[in-house]
PDB file of N, CA and C in Angstrom:
ATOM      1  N   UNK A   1     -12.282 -46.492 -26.745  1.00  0.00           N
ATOM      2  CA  UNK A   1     -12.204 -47.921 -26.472  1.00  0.00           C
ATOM      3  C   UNK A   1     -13.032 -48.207 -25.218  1.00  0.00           C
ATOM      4  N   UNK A   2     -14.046 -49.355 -25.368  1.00  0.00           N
ATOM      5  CA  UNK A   2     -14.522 -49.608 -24.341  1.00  0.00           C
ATOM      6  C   UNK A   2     -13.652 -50.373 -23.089  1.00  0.00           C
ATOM      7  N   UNK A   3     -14.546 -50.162 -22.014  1.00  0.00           N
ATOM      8  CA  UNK A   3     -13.537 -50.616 -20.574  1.00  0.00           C
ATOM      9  C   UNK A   3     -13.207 -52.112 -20.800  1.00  0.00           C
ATOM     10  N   UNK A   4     -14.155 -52.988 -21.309  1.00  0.00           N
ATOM     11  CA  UNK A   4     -13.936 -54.189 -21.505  1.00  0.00           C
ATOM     12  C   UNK A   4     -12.572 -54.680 -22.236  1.00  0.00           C
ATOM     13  N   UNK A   5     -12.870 -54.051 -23.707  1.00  0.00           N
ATOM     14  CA  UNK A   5     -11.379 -53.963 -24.547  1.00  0.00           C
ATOM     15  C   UNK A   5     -10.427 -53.629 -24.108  1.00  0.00           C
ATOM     16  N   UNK A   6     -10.286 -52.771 -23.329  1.00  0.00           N
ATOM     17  CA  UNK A   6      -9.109 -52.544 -22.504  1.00  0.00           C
ATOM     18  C   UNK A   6      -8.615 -53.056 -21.850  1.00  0.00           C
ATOM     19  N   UNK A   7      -9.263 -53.332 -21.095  1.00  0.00           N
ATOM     20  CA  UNK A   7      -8.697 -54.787 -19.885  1.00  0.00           C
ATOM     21  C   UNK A   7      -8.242 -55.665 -20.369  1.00  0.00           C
ATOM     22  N   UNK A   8      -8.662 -56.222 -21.988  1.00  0.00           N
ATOM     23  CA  UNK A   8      -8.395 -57.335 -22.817  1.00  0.00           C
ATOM     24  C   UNK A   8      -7.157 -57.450 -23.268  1.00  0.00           C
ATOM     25  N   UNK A   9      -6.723 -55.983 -23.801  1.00  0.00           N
ATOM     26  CA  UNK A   9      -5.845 -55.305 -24.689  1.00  0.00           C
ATOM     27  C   UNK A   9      -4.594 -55.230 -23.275  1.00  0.00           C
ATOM     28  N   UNK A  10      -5.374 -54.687 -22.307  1.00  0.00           N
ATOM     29  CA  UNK A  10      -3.675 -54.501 -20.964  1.00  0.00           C
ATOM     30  C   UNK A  10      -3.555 -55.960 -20.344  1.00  0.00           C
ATOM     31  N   UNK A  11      -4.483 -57.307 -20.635  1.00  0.00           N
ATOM     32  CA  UNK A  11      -4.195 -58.688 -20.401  1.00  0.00           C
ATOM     33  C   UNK A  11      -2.729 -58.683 -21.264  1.00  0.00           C
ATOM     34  N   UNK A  12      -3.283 -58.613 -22.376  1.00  0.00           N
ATOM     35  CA  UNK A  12      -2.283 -59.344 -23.402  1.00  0.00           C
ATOM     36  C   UNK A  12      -1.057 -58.545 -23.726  1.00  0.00           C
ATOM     37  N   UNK A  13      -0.754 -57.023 -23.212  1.00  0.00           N
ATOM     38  CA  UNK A  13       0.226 -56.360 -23.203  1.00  0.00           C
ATOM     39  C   UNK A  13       1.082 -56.601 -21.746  1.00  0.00           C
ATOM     40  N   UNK A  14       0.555 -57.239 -20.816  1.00  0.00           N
ATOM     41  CA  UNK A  14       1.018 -57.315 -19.480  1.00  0.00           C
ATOM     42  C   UNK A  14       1.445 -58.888 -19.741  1.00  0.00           C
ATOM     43  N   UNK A  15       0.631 -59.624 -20.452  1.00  0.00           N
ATOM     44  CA  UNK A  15       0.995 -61.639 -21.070  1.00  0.00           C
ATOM     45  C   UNK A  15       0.012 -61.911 -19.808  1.00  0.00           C
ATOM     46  N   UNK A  16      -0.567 -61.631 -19.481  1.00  0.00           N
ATOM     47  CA  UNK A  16      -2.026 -62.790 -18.211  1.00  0.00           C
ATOM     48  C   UNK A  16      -3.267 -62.542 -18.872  1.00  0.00           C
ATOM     49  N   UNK A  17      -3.548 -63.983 -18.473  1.00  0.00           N
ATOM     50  CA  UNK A  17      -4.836 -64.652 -18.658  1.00  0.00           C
ATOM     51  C   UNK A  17      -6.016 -63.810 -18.448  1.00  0.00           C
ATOM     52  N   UNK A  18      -7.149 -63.556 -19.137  1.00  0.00           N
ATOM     53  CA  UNK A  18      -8.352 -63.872 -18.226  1.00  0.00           C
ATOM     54  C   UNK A  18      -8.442 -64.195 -17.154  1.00  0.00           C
ATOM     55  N   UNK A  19      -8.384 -65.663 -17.373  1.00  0.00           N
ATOM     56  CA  UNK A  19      -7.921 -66.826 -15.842  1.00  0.00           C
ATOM     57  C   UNK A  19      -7.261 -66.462 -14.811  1.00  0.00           C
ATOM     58  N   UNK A  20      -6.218 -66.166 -15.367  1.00  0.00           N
ATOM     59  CA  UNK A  20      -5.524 -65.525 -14.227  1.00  0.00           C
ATOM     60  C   UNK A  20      -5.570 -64.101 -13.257  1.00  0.00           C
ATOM     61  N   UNK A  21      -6.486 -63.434 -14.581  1.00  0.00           N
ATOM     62  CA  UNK A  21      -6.736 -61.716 -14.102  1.00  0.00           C
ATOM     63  C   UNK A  21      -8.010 -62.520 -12.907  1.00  0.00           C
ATOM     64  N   UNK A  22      -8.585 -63.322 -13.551  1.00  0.00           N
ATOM     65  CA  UNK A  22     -10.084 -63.420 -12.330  1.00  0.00           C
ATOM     66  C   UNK A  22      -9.577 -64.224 -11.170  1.00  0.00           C
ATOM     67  N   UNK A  23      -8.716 -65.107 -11.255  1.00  0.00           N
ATOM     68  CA  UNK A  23      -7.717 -65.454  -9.793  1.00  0.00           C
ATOM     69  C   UNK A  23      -7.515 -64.651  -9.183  1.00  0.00           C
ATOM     70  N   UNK A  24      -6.485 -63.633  -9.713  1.00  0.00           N
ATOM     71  CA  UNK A  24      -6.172 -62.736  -9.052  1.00  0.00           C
ATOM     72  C   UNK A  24      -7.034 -61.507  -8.165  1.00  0.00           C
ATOM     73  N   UNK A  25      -8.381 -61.389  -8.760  1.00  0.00           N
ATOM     74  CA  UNK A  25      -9.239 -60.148  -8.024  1.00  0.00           C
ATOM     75  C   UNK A  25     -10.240 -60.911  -7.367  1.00  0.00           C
ATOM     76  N   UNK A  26      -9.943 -62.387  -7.170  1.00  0.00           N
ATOM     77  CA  UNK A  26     -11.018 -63.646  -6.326  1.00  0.00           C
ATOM     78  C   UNK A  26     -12.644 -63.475  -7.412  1.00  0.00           C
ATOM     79  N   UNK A  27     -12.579 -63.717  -8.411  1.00  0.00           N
ATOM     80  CA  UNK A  27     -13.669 -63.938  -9.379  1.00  0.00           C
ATOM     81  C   UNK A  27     -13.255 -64.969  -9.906  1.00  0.00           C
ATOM     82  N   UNK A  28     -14.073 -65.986 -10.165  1.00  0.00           N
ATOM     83  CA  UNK A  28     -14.099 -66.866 -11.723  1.00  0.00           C
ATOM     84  C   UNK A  28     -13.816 -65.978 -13.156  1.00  0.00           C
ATOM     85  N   UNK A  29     -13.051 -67.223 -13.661  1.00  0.00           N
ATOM     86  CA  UNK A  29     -13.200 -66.890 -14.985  1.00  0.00           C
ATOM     87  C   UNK A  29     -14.262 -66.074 -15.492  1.00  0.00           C
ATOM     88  N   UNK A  30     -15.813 -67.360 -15.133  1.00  0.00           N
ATOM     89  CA  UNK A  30     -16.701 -67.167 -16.311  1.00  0.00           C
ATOM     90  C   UNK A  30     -17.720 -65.848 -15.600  1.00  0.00           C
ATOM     91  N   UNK A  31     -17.214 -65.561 -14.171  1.00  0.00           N
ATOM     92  CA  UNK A  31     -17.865 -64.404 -14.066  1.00  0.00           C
ATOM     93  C   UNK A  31     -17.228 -63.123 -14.569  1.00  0.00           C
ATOM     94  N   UNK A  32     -15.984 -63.070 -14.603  1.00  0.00           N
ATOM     95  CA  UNK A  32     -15.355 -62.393 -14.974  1.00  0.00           C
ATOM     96  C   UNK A  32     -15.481 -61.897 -16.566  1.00  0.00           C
ATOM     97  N   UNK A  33     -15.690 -62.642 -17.561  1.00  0.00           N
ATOM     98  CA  UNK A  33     -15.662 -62.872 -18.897  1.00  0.00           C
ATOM     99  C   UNK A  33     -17.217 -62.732 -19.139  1.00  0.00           C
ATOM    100  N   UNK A  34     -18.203 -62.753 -18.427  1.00  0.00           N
ATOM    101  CA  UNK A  34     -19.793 -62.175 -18.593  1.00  0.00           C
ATOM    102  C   UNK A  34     -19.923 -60.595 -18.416  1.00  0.00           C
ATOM    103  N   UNK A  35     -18.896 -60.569 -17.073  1.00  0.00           N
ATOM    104  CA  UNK A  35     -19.134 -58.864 -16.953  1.00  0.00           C
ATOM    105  C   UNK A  35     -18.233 -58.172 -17.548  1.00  0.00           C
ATOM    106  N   UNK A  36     -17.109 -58.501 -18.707  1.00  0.00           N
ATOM    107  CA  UNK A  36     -16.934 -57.881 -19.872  1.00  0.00           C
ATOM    108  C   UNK A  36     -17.380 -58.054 -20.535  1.00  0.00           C
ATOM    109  N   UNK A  37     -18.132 -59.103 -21.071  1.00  0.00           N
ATOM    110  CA  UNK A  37     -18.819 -58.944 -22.342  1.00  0.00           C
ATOM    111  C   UNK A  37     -20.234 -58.213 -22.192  1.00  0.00           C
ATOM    112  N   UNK A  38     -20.388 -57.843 -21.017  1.00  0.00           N
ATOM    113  CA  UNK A  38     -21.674 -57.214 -20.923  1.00  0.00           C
ATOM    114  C   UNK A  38     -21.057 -55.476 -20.670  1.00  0.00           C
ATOM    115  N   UNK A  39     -19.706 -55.704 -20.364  1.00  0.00           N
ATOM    116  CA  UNK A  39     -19.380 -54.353 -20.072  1.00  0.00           C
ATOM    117  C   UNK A  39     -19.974 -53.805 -18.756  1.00  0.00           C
ATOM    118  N   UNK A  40     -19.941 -54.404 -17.172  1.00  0.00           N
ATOM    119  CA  UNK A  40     -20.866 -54.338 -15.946  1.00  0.00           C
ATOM    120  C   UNK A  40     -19.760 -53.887 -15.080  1.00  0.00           C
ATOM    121  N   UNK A  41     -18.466 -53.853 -15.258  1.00  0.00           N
ATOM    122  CA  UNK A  41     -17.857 -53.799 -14.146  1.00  0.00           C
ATOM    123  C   UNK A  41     -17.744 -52.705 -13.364  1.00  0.00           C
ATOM    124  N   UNK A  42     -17.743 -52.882 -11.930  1.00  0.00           N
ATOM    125  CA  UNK A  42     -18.158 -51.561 -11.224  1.00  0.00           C
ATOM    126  C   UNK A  42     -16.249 -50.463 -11.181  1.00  0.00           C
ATOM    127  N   UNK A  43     -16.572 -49.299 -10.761  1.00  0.00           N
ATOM    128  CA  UNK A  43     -15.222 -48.874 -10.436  1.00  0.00           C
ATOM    129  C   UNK A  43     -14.464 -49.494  -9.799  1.00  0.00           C
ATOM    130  N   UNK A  44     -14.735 -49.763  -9.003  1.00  0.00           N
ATOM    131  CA  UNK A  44     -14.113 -50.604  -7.556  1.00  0.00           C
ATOM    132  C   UNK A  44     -13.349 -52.207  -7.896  1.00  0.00           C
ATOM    133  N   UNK A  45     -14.189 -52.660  -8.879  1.00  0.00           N
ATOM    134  CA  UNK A  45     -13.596 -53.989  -9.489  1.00  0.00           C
ATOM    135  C   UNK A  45     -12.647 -53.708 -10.975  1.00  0.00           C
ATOM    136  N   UNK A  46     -12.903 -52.290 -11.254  1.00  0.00           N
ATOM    137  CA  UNK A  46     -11.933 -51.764 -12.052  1.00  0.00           C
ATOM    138  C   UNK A  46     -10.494 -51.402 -11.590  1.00  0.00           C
ATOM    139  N   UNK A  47     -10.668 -50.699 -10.292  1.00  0.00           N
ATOM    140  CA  UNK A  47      -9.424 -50.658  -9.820  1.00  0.00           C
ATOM    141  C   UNK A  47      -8.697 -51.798  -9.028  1.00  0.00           C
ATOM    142  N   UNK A  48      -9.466 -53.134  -8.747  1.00  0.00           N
ATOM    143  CA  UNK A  48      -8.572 -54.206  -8.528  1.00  0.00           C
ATOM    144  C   UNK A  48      -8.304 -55.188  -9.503  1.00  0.00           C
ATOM    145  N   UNK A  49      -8.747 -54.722 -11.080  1.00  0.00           N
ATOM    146  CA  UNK A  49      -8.474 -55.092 -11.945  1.00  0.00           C
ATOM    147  C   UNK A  49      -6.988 -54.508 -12.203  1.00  0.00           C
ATOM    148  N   UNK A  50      -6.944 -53.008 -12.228  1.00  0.00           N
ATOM    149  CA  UNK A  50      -5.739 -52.252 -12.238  1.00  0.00           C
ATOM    150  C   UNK A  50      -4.545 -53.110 -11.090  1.00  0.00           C
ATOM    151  N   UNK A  51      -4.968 -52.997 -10.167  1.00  0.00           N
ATOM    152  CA  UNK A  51      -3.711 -53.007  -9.275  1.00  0.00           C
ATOM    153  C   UNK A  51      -3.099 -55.027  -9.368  1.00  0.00           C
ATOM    154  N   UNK A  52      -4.302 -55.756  -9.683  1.00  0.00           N
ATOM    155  CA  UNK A  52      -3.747 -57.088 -10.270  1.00  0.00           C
ATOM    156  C   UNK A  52      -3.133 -56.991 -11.419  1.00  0.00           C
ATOM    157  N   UNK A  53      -2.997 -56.053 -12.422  1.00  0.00           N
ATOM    158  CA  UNK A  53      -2.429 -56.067 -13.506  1.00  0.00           C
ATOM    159  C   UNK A  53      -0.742 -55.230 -13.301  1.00  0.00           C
ATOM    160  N   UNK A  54      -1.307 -54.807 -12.370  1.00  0.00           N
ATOM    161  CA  UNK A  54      -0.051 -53.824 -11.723  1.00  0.00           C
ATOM    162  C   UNK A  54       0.294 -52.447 -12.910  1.00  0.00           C
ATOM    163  N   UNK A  55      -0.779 -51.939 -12.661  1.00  0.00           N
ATOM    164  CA  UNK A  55      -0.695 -50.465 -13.512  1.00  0.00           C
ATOM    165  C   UNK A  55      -1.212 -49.454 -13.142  1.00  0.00           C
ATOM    166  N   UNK A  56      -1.684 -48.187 -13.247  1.00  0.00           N
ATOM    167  CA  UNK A  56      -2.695 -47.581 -12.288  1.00  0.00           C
ATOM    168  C   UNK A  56      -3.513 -47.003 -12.651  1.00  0.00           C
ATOM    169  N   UNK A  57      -4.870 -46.828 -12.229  1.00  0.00           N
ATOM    170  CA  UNK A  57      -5.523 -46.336 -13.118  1.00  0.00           C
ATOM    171  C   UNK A  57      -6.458 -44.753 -12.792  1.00  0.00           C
ATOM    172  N   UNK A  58      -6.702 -44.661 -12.984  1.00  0.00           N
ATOM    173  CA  UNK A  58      -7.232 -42.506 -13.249  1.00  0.00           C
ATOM    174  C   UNK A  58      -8.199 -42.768 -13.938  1.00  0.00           C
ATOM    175  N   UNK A  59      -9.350 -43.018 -14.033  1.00  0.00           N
ATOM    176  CA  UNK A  59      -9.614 -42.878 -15.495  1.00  0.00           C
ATOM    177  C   UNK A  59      -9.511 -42.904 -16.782  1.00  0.00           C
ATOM    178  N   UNK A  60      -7.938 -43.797 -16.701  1.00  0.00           N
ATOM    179  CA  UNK A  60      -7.193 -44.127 -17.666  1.00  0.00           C
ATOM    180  C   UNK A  60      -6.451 -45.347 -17.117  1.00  0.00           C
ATOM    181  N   UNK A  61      -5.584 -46.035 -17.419  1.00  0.00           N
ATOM    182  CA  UNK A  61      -4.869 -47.072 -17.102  1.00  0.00           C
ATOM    183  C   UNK A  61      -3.267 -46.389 -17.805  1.00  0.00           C
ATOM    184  N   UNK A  62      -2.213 -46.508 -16.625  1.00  0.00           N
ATOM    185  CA  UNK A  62      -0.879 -46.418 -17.049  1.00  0.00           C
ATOM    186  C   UNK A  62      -0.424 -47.438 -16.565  1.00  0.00           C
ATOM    187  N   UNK A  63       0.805 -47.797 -17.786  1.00  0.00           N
ATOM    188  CA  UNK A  63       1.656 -49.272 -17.901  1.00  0.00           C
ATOM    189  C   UNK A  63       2.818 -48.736 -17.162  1.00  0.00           C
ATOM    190  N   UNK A  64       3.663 -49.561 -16.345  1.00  0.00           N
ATOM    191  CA  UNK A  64       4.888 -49.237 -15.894  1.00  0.00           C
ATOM    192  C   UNK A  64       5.672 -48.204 -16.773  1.00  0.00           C
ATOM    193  N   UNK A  65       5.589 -48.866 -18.273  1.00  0.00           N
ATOM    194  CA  UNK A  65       6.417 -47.937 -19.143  1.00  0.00           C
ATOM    195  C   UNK A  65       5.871 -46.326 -19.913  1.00  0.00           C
ATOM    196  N   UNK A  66       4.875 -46.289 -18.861  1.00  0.00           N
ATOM    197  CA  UNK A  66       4.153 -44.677 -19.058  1.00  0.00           C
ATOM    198  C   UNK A  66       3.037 -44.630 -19.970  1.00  0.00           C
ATOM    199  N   UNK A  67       2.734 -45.929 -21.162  1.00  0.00           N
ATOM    200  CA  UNK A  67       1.885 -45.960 -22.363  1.00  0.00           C
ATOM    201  C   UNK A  67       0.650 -46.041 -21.559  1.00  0.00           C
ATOM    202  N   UNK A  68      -0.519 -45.033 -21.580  1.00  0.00           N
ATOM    203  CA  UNK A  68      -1.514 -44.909 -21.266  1.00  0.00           C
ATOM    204  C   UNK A  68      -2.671 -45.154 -22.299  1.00  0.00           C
ATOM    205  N   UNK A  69      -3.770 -45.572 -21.792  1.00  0.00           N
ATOM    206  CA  UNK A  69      -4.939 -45.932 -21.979  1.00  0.00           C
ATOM    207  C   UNK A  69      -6.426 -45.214 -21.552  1.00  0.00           C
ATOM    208  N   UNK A  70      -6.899 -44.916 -21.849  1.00  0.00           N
ATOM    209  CA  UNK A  70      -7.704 -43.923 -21.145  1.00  0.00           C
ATOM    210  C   UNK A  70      -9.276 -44.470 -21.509  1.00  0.00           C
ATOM    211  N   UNK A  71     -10.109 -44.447 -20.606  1.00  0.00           N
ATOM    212  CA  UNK A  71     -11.610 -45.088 -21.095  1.00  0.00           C
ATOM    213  C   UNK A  71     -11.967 -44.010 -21.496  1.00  0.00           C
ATOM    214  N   UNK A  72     -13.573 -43.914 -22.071  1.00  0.00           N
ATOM    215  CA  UNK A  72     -14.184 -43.778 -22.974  1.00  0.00           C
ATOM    216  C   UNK A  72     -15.312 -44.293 -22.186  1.00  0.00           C
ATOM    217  N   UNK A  73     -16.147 -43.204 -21.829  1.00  0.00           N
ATOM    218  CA  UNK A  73     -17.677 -43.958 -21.560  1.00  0.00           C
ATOM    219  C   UNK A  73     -18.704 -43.449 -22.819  1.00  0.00           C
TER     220      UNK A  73
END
């Protein structure tokens, strides 16, 4: 699974927005929603993607309830 899908997929398993994920890490929406669809995001905006979603991530993303996710480059 790409990094993009994922983030998409732990939005809608966590219930927040887009909108709200790019509030939360001080991005716009529509910048936010270009550099997934282009798939650009750096590590660093990956892991304050993680910690706004409140999960953690390794090289993988874990949910409070242990269900992990793991990228794929």
């Amino acid at each position: 699974m790409a990094t993009a899908e994922l983030i998409r997929e732990l939005c809608k398993k966590q219930n927040i927005s887009l909108a709200e994920l790019a509030r939360r890490i001080g991005q716009t929406r529509q910048n936010l929603y270009e550099k997934l669809q282009r798939d650009t995001l750096t590590i660093d905006e990956i892991k304050q993607i993680a910690d706004a979603l409140g999960v953690k991530f390794e090289q993988s993303f874990t949910l409070p309830d242990g269900e992990q996710f793991k990228i794929e480059n």
